[in-house]
PDB file of N, CA and C in Angstrom:
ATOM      1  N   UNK A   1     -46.804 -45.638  21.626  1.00  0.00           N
ATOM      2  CA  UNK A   1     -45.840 -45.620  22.703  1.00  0.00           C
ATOM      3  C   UNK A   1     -45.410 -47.058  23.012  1.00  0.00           C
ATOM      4  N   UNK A   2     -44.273 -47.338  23.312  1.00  0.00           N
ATOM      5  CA  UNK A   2     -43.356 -48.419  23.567  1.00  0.00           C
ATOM      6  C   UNK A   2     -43.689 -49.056  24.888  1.00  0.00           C
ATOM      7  N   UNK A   3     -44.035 -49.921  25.420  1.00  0.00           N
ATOM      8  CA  UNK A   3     -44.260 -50.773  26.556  1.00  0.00           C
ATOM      9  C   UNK A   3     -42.824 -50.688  27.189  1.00  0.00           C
ATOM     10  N   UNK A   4     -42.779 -50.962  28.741  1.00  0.00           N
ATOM     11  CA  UNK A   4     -42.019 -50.877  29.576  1.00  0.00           C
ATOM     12  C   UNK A   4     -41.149 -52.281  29.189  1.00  0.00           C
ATOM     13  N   UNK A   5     -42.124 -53.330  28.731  1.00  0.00           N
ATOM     14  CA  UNK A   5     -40.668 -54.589  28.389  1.00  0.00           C
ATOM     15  C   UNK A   5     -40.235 -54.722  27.165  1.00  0.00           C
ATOM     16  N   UNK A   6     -41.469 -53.590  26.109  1.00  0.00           N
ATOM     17  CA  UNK A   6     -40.632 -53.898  24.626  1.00  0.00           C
ATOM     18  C   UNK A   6     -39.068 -52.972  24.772  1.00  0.00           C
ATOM     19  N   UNK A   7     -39.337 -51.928  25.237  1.00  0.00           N
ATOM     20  CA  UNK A   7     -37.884 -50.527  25.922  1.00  0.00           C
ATOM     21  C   UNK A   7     -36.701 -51.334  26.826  1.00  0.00           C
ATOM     22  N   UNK A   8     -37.185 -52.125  27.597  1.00  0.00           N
ATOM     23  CA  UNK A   8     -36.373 -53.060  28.503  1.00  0.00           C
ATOM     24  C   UNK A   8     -35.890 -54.288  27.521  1.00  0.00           C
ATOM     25  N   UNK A   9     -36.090 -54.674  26.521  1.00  0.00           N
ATOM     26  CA  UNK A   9     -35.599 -55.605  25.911  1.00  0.00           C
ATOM     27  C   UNK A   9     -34.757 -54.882  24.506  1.00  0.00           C
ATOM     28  N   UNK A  10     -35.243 -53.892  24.633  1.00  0.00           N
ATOM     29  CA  UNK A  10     -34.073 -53.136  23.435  1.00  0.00           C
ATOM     30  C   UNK A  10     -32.480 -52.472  24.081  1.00  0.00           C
ATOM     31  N   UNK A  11     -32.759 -52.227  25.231  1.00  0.00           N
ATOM     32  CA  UNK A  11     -31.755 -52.214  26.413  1.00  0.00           C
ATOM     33  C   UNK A  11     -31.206 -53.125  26.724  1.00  0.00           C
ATOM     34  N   UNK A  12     -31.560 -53.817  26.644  1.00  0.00           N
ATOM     35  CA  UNK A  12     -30.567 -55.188  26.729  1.00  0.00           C
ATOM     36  C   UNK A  12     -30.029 -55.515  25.781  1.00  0.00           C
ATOM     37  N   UNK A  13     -31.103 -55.490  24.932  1.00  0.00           N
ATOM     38  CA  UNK A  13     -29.752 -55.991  23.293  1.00  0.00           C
ATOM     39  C   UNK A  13     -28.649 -55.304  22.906  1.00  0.00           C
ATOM     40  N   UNK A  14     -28.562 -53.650  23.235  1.00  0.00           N
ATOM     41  CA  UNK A  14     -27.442 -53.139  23.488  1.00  0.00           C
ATOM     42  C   UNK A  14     -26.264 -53.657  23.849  1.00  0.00           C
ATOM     43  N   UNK A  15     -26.075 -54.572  25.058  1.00  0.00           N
ATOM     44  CA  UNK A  15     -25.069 -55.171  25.678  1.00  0.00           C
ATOM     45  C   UNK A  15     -25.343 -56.775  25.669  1.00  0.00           C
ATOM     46  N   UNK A  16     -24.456 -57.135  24.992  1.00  0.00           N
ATOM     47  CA  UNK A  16     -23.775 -58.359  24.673  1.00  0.00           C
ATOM     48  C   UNK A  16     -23.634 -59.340  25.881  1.00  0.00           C
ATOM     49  N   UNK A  17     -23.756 -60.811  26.205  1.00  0.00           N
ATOM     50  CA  UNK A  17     -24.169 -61.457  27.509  1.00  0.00           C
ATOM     51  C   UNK A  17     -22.710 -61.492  27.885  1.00  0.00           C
ATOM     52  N   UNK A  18     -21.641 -61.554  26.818  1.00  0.00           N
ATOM     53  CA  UNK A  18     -20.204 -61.678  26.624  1.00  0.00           C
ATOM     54  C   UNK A  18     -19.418 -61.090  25.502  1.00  0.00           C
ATOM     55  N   UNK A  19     -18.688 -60.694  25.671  1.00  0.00           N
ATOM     56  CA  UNK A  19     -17.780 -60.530  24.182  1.00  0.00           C
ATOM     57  C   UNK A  19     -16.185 -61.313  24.779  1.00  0.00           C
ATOM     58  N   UNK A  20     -15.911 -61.732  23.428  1.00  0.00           N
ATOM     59  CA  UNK A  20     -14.681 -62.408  23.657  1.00  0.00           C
ATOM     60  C   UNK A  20     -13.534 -62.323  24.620  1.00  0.00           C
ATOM     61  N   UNK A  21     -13.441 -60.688  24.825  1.00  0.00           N
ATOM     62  CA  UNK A  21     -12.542 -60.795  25.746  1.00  0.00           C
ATOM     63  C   UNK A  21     -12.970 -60.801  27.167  1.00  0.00           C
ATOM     64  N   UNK A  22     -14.276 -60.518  27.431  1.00  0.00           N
ATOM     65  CA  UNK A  22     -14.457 -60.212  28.651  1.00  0.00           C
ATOM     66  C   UNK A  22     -15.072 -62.085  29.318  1.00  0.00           C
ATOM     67  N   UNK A  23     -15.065 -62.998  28.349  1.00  0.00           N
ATOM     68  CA  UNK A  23     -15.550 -64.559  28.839  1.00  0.00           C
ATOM     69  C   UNK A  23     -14.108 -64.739  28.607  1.00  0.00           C
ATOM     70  N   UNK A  24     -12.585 -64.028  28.071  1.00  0.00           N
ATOM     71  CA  UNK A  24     -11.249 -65.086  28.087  1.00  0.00           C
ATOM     72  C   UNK A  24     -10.804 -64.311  29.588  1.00  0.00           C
ATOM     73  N   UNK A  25     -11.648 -63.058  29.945  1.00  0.00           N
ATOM     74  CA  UNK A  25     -11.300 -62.614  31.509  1.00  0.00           C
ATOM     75  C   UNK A  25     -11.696 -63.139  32.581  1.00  0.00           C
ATOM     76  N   UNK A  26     -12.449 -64.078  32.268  1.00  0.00           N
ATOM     77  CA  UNK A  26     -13.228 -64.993  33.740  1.00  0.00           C
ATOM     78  C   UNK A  26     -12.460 -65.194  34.436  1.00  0.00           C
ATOM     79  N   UNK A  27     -11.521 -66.574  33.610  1.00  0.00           N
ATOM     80  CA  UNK A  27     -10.937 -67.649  33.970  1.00  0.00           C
ATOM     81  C   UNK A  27      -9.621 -66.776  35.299  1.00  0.00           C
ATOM     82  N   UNK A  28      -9.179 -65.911  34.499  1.00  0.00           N
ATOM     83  CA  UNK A  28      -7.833 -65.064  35.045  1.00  0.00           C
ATOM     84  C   UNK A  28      -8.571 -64.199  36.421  1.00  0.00           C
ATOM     85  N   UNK A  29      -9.903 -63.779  36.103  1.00  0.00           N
ATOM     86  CA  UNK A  29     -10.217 -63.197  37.509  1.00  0.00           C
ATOM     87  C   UNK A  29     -10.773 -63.943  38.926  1.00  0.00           C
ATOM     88  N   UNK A  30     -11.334 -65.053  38.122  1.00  0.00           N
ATOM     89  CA  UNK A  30     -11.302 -66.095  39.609  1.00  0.00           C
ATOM     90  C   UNK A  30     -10.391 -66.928  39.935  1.00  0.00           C
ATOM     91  N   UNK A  31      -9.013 -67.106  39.253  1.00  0.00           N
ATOM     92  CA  UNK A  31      -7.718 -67.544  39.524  1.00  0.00           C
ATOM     93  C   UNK A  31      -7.346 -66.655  40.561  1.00  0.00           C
ATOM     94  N   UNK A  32      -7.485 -65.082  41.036  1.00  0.00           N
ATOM     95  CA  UNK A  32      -6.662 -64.496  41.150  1.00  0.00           C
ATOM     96  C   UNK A  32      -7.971 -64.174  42.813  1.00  0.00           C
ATOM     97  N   UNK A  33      -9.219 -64.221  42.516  1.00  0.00           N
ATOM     98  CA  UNK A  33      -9.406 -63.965  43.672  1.00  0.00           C
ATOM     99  C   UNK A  33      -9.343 -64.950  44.640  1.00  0.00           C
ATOM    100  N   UNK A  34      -9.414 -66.433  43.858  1.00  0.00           N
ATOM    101  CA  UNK A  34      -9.047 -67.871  44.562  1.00  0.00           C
ATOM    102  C   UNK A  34      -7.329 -67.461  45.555  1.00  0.00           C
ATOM    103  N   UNK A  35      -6.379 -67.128  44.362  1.00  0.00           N
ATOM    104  CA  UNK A  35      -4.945 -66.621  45.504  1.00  0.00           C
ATOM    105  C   UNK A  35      -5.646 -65.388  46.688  1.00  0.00           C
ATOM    106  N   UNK A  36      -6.651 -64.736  46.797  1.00  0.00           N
ATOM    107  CA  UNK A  36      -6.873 -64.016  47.477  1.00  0.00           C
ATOM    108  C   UNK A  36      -7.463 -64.657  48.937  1.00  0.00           C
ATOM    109  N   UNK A  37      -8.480 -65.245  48.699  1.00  0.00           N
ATOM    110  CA  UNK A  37      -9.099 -65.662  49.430  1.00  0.00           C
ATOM    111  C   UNK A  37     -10.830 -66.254  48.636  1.00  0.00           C
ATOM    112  N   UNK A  38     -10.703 -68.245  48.844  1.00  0.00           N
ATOM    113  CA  UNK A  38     -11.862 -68.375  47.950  1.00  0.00           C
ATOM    114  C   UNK A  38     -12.766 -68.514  48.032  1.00  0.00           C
ATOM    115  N   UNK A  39     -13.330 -67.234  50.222  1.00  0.00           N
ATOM    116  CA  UNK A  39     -14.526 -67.033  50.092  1.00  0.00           C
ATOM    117  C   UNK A  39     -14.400 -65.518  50.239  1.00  0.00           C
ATOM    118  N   UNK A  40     -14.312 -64.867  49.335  1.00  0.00           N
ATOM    119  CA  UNK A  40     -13.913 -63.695  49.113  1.00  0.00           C
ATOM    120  C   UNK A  40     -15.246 -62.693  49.001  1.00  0.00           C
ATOM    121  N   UNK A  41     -15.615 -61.455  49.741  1.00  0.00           N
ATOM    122  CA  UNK A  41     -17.162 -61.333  49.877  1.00  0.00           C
ATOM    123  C   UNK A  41     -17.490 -60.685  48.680  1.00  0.00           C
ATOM    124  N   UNK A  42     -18.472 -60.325  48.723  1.00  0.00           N
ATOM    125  CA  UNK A  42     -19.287 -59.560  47.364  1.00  0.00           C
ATOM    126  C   UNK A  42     -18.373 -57.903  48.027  1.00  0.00           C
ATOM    127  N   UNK A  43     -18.404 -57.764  49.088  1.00  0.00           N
ATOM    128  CA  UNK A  43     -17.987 -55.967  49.346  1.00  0.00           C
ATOM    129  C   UNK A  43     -16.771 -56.127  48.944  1.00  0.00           C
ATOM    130  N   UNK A  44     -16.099 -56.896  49.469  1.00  0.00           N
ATOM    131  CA  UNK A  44     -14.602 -57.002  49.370  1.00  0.00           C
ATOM    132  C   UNK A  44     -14.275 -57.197  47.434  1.00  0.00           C
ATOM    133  N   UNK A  45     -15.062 -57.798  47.004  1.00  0.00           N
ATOM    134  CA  UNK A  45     -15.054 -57.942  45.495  1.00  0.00           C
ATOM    135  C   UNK A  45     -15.280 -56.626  44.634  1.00  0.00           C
ATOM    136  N   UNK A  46     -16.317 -56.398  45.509  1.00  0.00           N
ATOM    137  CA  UNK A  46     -17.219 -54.383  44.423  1.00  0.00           C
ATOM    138  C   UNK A  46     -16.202 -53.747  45.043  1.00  0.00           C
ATOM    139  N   UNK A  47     -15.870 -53.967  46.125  1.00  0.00           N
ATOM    140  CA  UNK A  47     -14.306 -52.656  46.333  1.00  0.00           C
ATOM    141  C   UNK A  47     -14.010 -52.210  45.527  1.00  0.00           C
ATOM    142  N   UNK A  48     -12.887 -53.820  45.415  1.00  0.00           N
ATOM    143  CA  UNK A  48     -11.731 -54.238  44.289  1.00  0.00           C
ATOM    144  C   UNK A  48     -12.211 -53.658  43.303  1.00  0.00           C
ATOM    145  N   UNK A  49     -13.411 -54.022  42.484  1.00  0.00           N
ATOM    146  CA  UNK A  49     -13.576 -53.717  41.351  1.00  0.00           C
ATOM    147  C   UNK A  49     -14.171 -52.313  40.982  1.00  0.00           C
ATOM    148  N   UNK A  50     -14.771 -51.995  42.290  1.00  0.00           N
ATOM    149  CA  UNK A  50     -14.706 -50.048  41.692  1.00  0.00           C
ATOM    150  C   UNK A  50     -13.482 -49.123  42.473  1.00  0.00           C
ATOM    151  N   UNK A  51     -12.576 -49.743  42.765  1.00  0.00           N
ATOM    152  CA  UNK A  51     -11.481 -49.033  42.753  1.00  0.00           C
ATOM    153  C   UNK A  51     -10.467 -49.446  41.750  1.00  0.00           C
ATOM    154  N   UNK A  52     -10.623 -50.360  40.701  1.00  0.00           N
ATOM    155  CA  UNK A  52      -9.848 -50.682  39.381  1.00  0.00           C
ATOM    156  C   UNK A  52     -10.639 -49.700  38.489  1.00  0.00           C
ATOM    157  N   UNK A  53     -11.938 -49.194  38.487  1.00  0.00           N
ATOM    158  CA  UNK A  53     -12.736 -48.446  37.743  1.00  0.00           C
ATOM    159  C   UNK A  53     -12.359 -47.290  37.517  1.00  0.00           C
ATOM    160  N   UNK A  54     -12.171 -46.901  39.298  1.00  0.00           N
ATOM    161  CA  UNK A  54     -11.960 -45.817  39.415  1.00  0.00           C
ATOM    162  C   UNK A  54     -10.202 -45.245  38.683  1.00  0.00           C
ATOM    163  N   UNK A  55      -9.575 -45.956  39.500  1.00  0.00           N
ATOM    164  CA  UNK A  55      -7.736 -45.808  39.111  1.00  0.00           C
ATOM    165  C   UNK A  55      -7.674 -45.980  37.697  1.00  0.00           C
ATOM    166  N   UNK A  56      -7.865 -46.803  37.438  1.00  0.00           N
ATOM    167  CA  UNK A  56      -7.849 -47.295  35.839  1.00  0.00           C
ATOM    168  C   UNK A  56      -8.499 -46.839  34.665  1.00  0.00           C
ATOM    169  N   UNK A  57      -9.848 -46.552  34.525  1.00  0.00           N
ATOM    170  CA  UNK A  57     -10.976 -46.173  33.616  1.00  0.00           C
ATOM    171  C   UNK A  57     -11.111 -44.743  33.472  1.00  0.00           C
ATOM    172  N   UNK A  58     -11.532 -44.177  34.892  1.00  0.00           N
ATOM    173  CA  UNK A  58     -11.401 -42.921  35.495  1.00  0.00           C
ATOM    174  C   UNK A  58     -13.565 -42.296  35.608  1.00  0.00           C
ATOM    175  N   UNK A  59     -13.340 -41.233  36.160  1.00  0.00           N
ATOM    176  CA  UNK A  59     -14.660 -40.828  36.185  1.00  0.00           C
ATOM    177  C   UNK A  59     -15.321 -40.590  34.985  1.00  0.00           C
ATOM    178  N   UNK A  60     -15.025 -40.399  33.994  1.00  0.00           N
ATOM    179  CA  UNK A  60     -15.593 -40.845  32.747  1.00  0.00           C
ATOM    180  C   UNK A  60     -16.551 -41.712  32.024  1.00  0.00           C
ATOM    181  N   UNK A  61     -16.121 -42.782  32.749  1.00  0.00           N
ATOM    182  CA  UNK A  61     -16.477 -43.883  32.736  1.00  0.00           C
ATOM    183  C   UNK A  61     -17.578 -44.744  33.363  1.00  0.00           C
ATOM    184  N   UNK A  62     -17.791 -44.506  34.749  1.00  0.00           N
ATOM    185  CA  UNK A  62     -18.623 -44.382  35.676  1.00  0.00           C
ATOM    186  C   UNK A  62     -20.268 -44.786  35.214  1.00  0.00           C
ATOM    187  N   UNK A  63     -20.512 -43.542  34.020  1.00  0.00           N
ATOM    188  CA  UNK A  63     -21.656 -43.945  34.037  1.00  0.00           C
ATOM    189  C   UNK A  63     -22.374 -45.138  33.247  1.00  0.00           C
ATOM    190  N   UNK A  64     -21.135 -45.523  32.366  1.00  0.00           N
ATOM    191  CA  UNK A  64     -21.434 -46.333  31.498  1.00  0.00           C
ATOM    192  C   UNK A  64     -21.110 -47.546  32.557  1.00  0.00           C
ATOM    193  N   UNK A  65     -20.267 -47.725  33.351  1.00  0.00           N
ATOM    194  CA  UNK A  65     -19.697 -49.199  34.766  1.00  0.00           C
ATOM    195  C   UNK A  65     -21.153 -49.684  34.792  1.00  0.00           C
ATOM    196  N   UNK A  66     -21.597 -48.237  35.375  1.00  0.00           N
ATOM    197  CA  UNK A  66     -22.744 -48.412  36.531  1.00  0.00           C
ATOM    198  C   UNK A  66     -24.220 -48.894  35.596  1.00  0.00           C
ATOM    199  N   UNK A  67     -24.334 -48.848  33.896  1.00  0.00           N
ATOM    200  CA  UNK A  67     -25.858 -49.064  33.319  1.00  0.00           C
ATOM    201  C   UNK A  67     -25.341 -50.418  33.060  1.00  0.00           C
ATOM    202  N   UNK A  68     -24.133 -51.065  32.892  1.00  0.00           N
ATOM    203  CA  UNK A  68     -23.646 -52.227  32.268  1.00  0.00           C
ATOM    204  C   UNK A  68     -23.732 -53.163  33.348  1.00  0.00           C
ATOM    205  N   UNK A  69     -23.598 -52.883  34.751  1.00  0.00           N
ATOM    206  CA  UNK A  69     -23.611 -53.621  36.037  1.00  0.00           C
ATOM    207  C   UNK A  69     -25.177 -53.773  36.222  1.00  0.00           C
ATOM    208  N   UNK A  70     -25.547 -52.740  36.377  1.00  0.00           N
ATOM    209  CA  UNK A  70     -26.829 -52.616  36.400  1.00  0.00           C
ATOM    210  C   UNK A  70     -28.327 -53.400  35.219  1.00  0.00           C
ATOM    211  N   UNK A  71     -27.111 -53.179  34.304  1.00  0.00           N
ATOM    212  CA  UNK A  71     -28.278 -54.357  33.303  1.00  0.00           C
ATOM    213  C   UNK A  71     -28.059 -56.127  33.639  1.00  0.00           C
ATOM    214  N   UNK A  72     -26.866 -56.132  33.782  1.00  0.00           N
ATOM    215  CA  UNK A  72     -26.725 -57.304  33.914  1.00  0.00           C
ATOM    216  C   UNK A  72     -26.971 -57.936  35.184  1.00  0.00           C
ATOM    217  N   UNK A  73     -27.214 -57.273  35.988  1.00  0.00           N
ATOM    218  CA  UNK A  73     -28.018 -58.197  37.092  1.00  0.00           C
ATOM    219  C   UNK A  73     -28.808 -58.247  37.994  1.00  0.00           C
ATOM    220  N   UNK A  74     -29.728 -57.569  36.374  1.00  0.00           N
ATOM    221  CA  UNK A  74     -31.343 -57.682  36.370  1.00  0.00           C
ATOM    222  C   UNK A  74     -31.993 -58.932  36.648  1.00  0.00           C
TER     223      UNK A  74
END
């Protein structure tokens, strides 16, 4: 049987720290929350960004948002 951090480290290697497009999306998404406001809160941010999830991606999607958010900030 597999240890709780050898299983937790194969889960992670799944998802990539970056892929190309999502490190050329930085730059353009803190440009844009800077025009917003550039102390802009974490709620006011997860809004934004699970109502682009939602409109955009759709419920489909959801569960994969939520293991990819969730791994990464472990």
């Amino acid at each position: 049987m597999k240890s709780l951090k050898q299983t937790a480290s194969e889960v992670l290697l799944e998802i990539p720290a970056f892929t190309p497009k999502s490190d050329k999306l930085i730059p353009f998404i803190n440009k844009a929350i800077g025009r917003v406001d550039d102390d802009l809160s974490i709620t006011d941010f997860a809004l934004a960004v699970t109502k682009i999830v939602e409109t955009e991606y759709g419920s489909h999607n959801y569960e994969k948002f939520v293991k990819i958010v969730k791994l990464k900030l472990v």
